[in-house]
C-alpha atoms as a PDB file:
ATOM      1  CA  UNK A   1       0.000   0.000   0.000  1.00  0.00           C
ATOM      2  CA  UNK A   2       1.296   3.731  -0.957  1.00  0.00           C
ATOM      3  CA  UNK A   3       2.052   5.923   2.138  1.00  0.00           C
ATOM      4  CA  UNK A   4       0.613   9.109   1.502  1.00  0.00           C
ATOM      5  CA  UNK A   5       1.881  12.520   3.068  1.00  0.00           C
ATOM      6  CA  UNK A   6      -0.667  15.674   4.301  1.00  0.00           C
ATOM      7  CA  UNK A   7       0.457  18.363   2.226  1.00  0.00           C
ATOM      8  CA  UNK A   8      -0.552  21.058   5.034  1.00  0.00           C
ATOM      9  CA  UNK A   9       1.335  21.982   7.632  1.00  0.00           C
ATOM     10  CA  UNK A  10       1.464  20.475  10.860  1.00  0.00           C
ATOM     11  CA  UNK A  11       2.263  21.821  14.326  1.00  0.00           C
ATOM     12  CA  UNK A  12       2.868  19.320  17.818  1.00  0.00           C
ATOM     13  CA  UNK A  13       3.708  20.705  20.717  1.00  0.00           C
ATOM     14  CA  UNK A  14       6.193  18.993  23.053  1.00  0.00           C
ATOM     15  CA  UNK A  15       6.482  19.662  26.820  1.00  0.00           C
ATOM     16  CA  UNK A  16       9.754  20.345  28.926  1.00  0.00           C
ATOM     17  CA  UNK A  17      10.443  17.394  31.645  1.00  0.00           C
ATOM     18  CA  UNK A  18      12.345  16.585  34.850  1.00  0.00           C
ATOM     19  CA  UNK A  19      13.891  13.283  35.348  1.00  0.00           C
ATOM     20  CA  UNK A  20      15.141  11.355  38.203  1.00  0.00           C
ATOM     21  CA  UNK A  21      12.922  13.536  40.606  1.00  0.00           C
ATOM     22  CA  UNK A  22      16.079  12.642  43.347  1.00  0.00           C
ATOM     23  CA  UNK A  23      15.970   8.282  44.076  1.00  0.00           C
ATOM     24  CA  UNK A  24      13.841   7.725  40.688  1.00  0.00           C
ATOM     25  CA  UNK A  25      17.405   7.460  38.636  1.00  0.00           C
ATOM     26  CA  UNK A  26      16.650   6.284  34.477  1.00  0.00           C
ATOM     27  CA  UNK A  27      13.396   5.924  35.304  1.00  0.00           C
ATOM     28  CA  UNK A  28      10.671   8.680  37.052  1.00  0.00           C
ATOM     29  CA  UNK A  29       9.761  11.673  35.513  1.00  0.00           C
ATOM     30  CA  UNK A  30       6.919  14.657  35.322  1.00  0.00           C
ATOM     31  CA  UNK A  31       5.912  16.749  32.248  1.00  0.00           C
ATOM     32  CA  UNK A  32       5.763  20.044  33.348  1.00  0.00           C
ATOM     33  CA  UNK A  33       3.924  23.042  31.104  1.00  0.00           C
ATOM     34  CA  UNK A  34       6.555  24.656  29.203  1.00  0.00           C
ATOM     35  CA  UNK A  35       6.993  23.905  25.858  1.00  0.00           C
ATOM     36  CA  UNK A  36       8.472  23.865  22.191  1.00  0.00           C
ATOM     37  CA  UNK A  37       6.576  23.669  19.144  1.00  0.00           C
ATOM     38  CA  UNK A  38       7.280  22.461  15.784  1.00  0.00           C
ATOM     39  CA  UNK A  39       5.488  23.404  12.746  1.00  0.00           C
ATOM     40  CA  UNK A  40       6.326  20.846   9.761  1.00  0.00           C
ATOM     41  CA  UNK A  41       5.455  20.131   6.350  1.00  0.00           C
ATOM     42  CA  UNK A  42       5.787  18.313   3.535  1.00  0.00           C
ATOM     43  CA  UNK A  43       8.429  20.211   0.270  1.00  0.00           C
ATOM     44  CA  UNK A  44       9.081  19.167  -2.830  1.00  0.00           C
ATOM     45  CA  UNK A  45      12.695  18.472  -1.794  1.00  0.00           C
ATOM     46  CA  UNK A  46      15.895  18.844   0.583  1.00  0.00           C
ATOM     47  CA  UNK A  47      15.301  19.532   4.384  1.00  0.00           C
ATOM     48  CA  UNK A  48      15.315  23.138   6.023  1.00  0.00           C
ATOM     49  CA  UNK A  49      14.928  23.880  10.198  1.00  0.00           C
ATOM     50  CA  UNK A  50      14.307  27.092  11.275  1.00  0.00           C
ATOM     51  CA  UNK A  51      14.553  28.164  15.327  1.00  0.00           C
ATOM     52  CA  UNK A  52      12.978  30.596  17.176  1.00  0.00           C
ATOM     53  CA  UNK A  53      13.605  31.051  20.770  1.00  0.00           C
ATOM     54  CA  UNK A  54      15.878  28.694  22.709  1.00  0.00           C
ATOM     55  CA  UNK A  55      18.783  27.692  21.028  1.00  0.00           C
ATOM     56  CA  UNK A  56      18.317  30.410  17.952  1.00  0.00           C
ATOM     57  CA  UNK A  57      21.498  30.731  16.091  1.00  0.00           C
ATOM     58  CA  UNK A  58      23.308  27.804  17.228  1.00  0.00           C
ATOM     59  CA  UNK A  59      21.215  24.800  16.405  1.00  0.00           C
ATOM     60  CA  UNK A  60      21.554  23.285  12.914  1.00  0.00           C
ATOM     61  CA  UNK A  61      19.039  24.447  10.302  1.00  0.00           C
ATOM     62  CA  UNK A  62      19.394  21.346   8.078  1.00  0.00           C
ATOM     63  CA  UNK A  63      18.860  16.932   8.367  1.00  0.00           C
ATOM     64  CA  UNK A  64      21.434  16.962  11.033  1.00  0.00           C
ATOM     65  CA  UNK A  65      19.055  18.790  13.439  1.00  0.00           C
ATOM     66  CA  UNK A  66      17.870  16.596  16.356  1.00  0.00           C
ATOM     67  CA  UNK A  67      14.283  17.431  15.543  1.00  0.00           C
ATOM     68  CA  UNK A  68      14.899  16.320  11.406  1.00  0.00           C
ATOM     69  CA  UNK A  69      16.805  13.308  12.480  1.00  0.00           C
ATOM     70  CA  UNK A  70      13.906  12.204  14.921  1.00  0.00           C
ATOM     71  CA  UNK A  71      11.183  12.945  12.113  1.00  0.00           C
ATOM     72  CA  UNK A  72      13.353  11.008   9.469  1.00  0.00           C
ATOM     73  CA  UNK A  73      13.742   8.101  11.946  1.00  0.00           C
ATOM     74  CA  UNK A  74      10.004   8.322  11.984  1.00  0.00           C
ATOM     75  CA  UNK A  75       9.433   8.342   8.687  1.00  0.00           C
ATOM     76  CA  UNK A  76      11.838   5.375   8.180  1.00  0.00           C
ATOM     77  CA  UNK A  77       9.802   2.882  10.722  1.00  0.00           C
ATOM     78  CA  UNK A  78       6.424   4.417   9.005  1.00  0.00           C
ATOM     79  CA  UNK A  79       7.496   3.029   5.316  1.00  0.00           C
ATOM     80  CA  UNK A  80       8.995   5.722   3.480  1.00  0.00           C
ATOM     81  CA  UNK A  81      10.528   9.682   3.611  1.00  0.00           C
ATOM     82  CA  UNK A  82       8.548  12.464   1.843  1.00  0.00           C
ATOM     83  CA  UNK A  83      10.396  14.313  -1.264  1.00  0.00           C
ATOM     84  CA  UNK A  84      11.281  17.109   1.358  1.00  0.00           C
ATOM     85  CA  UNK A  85      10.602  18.415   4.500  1.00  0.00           C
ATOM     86  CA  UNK A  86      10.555  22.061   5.972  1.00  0.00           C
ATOM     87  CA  UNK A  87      10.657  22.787   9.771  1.00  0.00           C
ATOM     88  CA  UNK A  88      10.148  25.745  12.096  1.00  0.00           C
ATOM     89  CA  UNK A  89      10.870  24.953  15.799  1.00  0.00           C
ATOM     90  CA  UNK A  90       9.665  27.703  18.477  1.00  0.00           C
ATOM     91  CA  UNK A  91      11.847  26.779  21.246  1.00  0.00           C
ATOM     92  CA  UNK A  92      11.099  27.812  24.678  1.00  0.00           C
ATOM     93  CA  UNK A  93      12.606  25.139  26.845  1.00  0.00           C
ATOM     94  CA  UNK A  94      15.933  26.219  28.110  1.00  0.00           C
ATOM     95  CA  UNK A  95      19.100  24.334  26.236  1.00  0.00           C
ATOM     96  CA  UNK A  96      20.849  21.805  28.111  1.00  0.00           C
ATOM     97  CA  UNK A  97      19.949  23.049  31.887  1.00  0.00           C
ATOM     98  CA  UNK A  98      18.223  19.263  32.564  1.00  0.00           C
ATOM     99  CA  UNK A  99      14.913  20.306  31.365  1.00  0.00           C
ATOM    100  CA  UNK A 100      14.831  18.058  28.897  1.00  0.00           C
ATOM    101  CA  UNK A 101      15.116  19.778  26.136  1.00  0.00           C
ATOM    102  CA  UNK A 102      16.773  16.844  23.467  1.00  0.00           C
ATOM    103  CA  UNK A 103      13.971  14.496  24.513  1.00  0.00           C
ATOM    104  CA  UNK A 104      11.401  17.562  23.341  1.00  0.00           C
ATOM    105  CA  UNK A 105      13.090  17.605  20.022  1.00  0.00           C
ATOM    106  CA  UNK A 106      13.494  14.274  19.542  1.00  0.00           C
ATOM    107  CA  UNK A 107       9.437  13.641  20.625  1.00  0.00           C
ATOM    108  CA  UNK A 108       8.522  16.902  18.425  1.00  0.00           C
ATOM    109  CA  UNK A 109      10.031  15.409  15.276  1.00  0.00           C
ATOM    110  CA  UNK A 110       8.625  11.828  16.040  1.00  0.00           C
ATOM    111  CA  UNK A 111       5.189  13.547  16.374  1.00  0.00           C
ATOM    112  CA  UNK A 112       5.487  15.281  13.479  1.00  0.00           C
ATOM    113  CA  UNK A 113       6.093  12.372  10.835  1.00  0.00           C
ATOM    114  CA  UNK A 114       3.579  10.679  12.218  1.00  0.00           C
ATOM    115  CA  UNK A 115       1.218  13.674  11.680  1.00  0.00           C
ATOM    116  CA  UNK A 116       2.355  14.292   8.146  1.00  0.00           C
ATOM    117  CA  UNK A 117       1.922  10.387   7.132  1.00  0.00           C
ATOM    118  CA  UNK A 118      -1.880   9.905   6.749  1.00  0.00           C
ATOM    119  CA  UNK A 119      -3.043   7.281   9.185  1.00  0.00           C
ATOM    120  CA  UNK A 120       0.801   7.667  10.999  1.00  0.00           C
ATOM    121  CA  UNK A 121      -0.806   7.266  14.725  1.00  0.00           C
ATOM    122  CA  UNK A 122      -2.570   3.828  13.437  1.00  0.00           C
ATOM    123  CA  UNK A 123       0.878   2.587  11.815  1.00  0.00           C
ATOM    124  CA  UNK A 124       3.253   3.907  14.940  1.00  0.00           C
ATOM    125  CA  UNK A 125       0.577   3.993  18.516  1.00  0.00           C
ATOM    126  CA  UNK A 126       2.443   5.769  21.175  1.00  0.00           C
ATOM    127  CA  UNK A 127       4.417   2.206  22.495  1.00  0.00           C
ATOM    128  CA  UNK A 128       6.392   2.112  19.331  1.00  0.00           C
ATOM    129  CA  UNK A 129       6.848   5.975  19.527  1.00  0.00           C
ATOM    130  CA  UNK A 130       8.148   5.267  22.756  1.00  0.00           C
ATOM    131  CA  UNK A 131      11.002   2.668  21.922  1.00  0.00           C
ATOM    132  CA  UNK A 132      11.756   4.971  18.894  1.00  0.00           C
ATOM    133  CA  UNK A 133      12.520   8.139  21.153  1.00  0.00           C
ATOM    134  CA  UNK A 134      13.998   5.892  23.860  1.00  0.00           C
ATOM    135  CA  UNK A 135      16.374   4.364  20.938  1.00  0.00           C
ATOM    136  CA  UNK A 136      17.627   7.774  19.953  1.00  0.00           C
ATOM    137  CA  UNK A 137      17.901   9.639  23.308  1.00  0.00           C
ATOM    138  CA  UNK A 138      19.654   6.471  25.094  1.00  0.00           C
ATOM    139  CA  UNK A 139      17.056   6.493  28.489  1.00  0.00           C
ATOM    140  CA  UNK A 140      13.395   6.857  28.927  1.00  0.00           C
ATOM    141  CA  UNK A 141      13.043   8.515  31.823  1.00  0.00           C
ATOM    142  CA  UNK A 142      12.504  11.980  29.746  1.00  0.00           C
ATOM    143  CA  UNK A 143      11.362  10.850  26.689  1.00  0.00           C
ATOM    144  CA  UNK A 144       8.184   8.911  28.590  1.00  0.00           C
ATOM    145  CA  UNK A 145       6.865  11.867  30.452  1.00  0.00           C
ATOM    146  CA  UNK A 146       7.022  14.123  27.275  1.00  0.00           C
ATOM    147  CA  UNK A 147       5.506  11.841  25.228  1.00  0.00           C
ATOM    148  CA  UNK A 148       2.690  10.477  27.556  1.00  0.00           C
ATOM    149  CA  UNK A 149       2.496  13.866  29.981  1.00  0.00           C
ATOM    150  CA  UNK A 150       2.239  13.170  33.641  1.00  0.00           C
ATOM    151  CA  UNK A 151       4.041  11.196  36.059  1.00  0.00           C
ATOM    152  CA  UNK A 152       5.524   8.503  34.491  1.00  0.00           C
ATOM    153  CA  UNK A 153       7.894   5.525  35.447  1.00  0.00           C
ATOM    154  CA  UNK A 154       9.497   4.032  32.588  1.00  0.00           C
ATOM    155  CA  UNK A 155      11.918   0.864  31.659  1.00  0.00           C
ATOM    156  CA  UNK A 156      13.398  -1.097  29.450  1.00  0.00           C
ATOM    157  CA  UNK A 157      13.214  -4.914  28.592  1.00  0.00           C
ATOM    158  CA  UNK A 158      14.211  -6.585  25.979  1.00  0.00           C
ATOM    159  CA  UNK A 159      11.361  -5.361  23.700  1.00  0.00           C
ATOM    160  CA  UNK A 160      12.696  -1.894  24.384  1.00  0.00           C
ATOM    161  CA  UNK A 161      11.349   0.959  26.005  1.00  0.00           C
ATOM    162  CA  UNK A 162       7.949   0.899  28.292  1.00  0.00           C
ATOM    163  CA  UNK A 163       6.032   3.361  30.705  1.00  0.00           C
ATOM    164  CA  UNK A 164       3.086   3.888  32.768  1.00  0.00           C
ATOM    165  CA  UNK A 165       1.641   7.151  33.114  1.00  0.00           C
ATOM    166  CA  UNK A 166       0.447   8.172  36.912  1.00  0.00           C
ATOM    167  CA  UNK A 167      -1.706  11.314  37.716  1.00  0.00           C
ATOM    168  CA  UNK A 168       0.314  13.495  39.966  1.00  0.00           C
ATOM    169  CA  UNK A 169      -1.406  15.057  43.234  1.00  0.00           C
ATOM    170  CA  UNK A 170      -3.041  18.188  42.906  1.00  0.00           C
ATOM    171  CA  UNK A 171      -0.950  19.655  45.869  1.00  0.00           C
ATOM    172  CA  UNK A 172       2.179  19.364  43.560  1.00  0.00           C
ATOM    173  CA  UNK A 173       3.131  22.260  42.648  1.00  0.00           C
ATOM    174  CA  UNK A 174       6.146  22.147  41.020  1.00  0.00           C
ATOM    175  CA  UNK A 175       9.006  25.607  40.557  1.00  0.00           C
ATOM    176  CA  UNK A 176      12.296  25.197  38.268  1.00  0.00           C
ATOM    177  CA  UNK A 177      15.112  27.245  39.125  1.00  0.00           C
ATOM    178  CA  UNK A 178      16.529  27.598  35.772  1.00  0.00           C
ATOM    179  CA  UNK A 179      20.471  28.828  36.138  1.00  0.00           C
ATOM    180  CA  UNK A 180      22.338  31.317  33.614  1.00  0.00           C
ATOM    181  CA  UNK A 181      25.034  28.432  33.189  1.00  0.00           C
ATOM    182  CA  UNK A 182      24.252  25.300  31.055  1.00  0.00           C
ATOM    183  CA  UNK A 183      25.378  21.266  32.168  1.00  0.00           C
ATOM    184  CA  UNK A 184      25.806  18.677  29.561  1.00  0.00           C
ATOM    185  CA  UNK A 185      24.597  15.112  30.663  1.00  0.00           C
ATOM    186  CA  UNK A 186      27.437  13.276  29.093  1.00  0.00           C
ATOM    187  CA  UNK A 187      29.649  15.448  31.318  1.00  0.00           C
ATOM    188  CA  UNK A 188      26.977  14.621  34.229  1.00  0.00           C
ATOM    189  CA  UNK A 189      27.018  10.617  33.784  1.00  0.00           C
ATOM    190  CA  UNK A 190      30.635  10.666  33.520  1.00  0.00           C
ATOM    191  CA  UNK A 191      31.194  11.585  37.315  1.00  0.00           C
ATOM    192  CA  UNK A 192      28.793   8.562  38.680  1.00  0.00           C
ATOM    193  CA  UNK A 193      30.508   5.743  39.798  1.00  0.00           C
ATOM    194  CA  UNK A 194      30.689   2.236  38.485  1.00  0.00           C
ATOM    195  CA  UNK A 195      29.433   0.999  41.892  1.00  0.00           C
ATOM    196  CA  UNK A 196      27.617   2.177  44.827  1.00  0.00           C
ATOM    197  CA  UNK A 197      27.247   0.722  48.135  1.00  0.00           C
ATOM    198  CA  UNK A 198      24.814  -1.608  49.087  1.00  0.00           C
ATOM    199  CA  UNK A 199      23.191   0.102  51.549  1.00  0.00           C
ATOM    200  CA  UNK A 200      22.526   3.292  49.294  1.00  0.00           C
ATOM    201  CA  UNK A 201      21.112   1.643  46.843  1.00  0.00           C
ATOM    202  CA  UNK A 202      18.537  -0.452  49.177  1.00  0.00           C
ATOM    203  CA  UNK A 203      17.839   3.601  50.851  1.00  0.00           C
ATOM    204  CA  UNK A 204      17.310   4.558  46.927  1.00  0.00           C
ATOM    205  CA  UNK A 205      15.120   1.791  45.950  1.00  0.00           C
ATOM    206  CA  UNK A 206      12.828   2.454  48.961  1.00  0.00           C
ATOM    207  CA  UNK A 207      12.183   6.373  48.910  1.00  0.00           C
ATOM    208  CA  UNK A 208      11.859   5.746  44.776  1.00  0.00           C
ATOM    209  CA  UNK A 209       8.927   3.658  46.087  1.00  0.00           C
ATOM    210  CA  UNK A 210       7.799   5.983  48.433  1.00  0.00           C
ATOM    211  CA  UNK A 211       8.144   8.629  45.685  1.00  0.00           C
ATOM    212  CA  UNK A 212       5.553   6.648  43.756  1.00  0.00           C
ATOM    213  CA  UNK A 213       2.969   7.302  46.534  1.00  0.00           C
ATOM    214  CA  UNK A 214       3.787  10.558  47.522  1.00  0.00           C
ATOM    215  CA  UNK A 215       3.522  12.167  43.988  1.00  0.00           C
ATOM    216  CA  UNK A 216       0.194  10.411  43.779  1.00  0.00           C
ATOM    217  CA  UNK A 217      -1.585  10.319  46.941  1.00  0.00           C
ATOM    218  CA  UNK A 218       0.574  11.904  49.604  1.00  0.00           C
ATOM    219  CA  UNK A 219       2.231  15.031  48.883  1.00  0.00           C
ATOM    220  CA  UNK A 220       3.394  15.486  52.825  1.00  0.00           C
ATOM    221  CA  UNK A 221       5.844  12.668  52.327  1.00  0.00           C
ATOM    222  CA  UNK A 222       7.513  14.558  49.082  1.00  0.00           C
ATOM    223  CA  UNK A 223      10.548  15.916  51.279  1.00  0.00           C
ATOM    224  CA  UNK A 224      11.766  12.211  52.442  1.00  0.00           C
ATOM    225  CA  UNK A 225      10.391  10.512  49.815  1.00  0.00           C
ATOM    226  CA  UNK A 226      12.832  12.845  47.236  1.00  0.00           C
ATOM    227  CA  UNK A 227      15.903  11.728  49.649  1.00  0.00           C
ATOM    228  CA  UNK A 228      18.908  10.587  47.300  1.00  0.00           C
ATOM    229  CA  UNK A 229      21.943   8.911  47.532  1.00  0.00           C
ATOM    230  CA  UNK A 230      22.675   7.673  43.828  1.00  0.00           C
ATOM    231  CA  UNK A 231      23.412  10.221  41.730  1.00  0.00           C
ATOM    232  CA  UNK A 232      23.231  13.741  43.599  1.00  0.00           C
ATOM    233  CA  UNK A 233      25.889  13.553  45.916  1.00  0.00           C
ATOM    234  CA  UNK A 234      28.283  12.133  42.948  1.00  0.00           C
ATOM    235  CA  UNK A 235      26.992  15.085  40.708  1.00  0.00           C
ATOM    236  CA  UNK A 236      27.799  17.830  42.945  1.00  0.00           C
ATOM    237  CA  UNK A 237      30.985  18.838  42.500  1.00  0.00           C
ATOM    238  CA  UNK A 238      30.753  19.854  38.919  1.00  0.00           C
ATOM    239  CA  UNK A 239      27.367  21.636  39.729  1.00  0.00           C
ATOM    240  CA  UNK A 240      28.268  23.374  42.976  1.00  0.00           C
ATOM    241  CA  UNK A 241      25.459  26.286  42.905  1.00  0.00           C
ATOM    242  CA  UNK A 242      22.964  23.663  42.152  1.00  0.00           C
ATOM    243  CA  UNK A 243      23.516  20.950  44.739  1.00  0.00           C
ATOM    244  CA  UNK A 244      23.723  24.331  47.707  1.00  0.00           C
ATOM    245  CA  UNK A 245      20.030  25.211  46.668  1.00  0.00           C
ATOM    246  CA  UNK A 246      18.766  22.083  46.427  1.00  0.00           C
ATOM    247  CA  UNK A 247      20.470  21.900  50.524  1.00  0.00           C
ATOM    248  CA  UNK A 248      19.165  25.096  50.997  1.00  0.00           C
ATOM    249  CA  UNK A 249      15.650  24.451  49.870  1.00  0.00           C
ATOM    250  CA  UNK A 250      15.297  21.053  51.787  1.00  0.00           C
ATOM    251  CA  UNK A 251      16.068  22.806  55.000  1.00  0.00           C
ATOM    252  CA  UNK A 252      12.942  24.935  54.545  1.00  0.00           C
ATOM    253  CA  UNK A 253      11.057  22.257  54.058  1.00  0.00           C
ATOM    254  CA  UNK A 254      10.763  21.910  50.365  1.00  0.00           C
ATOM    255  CA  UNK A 255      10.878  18.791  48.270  1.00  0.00           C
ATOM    256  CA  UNK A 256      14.291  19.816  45.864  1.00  0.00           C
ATOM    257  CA  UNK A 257      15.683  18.188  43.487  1.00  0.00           C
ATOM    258  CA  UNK A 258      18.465  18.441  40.865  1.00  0.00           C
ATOM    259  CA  UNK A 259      16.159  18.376  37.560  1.00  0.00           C
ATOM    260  CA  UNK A 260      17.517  15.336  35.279  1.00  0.00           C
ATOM    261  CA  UNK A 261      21.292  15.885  34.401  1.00  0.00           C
ATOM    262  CA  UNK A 262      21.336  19.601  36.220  1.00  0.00           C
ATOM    263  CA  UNK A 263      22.274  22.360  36.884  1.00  0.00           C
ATOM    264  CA  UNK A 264      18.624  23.111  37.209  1.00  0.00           C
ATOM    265  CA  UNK A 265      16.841  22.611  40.275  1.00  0.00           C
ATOM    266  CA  UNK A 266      13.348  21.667  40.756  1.00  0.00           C
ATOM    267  CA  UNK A 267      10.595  22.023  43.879  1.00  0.00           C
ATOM    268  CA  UNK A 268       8.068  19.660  44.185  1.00  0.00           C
ATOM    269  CA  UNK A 269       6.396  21.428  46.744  1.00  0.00           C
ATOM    270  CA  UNK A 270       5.408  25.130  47.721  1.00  0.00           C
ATOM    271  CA  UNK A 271       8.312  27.098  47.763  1.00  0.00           C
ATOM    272  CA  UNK A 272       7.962  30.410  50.590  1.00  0.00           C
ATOM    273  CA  UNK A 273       7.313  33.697  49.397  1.00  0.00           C
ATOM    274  CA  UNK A 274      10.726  34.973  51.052  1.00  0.00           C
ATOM    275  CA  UNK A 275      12.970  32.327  50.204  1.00  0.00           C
ATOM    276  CA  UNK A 276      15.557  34.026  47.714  1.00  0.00           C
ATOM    277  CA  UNK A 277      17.391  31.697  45.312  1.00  0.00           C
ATOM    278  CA  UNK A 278      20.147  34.662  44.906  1.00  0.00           C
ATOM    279  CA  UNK A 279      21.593  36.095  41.792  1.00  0.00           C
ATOM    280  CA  UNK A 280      22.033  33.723  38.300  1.00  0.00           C
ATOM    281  CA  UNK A 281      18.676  31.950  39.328  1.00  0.00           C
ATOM    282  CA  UNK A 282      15.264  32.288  37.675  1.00  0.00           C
ATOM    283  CA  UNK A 283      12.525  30.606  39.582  1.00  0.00           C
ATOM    284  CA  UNK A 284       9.360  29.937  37.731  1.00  0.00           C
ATOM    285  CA  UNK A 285       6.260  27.867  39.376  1.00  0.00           C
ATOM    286  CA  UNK A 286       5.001  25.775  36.923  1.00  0.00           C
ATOM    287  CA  UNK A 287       2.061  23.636  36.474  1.00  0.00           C
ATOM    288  CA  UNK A 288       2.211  19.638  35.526  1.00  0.00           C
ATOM    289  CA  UNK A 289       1.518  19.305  31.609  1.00  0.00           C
ATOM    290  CA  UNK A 290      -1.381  16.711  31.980  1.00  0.00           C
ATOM    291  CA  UNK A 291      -1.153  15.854  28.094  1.00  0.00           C
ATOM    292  CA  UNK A 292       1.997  15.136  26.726  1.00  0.00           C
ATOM    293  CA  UNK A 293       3.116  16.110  23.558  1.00  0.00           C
ATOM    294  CA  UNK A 294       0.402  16.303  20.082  1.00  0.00           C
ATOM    295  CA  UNK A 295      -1.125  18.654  17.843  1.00  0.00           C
ATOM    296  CA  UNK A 296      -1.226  22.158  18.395  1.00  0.00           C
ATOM    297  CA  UNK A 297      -3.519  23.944  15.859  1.00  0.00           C
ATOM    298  CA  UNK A 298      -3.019  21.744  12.655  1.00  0.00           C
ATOM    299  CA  UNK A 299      -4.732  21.509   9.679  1.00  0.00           C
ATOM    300  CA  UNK A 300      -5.325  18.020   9.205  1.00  0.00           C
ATOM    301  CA  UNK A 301      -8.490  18.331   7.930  1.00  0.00           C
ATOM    302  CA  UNK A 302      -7.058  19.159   4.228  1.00  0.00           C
ATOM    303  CA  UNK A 303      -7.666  16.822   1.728  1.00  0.00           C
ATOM    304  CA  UNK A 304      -4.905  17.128  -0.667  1.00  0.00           C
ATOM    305  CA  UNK A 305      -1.601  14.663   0.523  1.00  0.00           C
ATOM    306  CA  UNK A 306       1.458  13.740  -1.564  1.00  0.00           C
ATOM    307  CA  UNK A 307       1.618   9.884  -2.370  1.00  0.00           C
ATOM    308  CA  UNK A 308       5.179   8.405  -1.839  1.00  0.00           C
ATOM    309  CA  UNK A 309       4.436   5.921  -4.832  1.00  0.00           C
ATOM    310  CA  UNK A 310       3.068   7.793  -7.393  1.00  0.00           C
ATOM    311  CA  UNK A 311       5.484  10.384  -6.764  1.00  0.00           C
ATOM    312  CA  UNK A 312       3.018  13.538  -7.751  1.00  0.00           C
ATOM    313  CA  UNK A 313       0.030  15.240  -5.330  1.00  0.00           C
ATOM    314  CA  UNK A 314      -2.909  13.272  -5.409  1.00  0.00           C
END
């Protein structure tokens, strides 16, 4: 059967996320409600990327994009590539501060092919989107959350990447502290160890658990519950500003956490009105996205598509 493109423009929106959420290492993670948004369509030929916003001026604007290579990995597991594609990413998630910003491209451009292919969200469902963006981001633990929105706890088996999406307590009420200096994950990873002890990782596994429940049903257990001794403490000489808030923050009483990789910092819980994260911070309160990432304001209702084997509009 020919695969047949929509020859109007399409737009998904893709929400930022926080991983880890302190003991939840590679596998929790909340969608919160900021996001980027891609706009996509189908050209005759070639492959152009325009940014806006985050990242302006320093991303690629051709197939070697993150967002182009997730929409032509796409593509490939749908059947076939279109003649060309054109993209324009509004970017409003802050570049590599652990906000998840590569999973958002990487989910934006899978969301888009399978938008632009008619019938794309009968011939990829959102499991096989999942081991897709899990594939080409190397962990789930961000890519599950901005795909599926939510709460999520994700893993991999030998079939590849899976999640469950949880409904986060209304009481949660997350803030990001968003720092004028950027991290890089691969720099983060590189200072964990190879081993932990024992005991640390049997504390881990129970306040992830405890997580679980707190997040969902008990918000007044968020500050032990987001107790960590796997990655944080590892982390925090390379992101010394970041791991003093987060200390700062839990002795007031609030639920911090490094958010994914770092330097940002997120709250879980109601930050003061006085509490003062000091100069190179910007706090925002943010809400949980509920959604995940999808169409924003498309035009999917047009008739006329391209057909991959005819090779002409039809």
């Amino acid at each position: 059967m020919a695969l047949s493109f929509v020859s109007a423009p399409v737009t998904v929106r893709a929400p930022a996320t926080s991983a880890n959420l302190g003991p939840g290492f590679d596998a929790l993670g909340l969608a919160l409600a900021l996001h980027d948004h891609v706009t996509g369509r189908v050209t005759d030929r070639g492959c152009t990327v325009s940014v806006t916003g985050q990242g302006a001026g320093e991303l690629p604007d051709g197939a070697d994009h993150l967002v182009a290579r997730a929409a032509y990995a796409a593509f490939d597991v749908l059947g076939a590539r279109p003649p060309g594609l054109a993209l324009e990413c509004d970017n409003r998630i802050p570049q590599a501060r652990g906000l998840g910003s590569s999973s958002a491209a990487i989910v934006a451009g899978i969301e888009v092919a399978r938008a632009l292919v008619a019938g794309g969200h009968e011939l990829m469902d959102d499991a096989a989107a999942l081991r897709l963006a899990n594939e080409i981001e190397g962990h789930p633990d961000n890519v599950a959350p901005c795909l599926l929105g939510g709460f999520t706890i994700a893993w991999t088996g030998e079939g590849g990447a899976r999640a469950v999406r949880l409904t986060p307590s209304a009481a949660v009420r997350p803030t990001v502290f968003v720092p004028d200096v950027r991290g890089l994950t691969a720099h983060a990873r590189a200072a964990l160890p190879a081993e932990v002890p024992h005991a640390d990782a049997a504390r881990n596994a129970g306040r992830a658990a405890l997580l679980v429940h707190a997040l969902t049903a008990a918000p007044e257990l968020l500050l032990p519950a987001t107790e960590d001794r796997l990655h944080q403490d590892y982390r925090a000489p390379g992101m010394p500003a970041s791991a003093a808030l987060v200390e700062r923050l839990r002795a007031a009483g609030v639920a911090a956490v490094i958010s994914g990789a770092g330097p940002s910092v997120l709250a879980l819980t109601q930050v003061p009105g006085d509490f003062e994260a000091g100069d190179g911070w910007a706090a925002t309160p943010m809400s949980v996205d509920a959604d995940g990432a999808g169409l924003s304001g498309s035009t999917l209702g047009h008739a006329e598509r391209y057909t991959i084997a005819a090779g002409r509009k039809s």
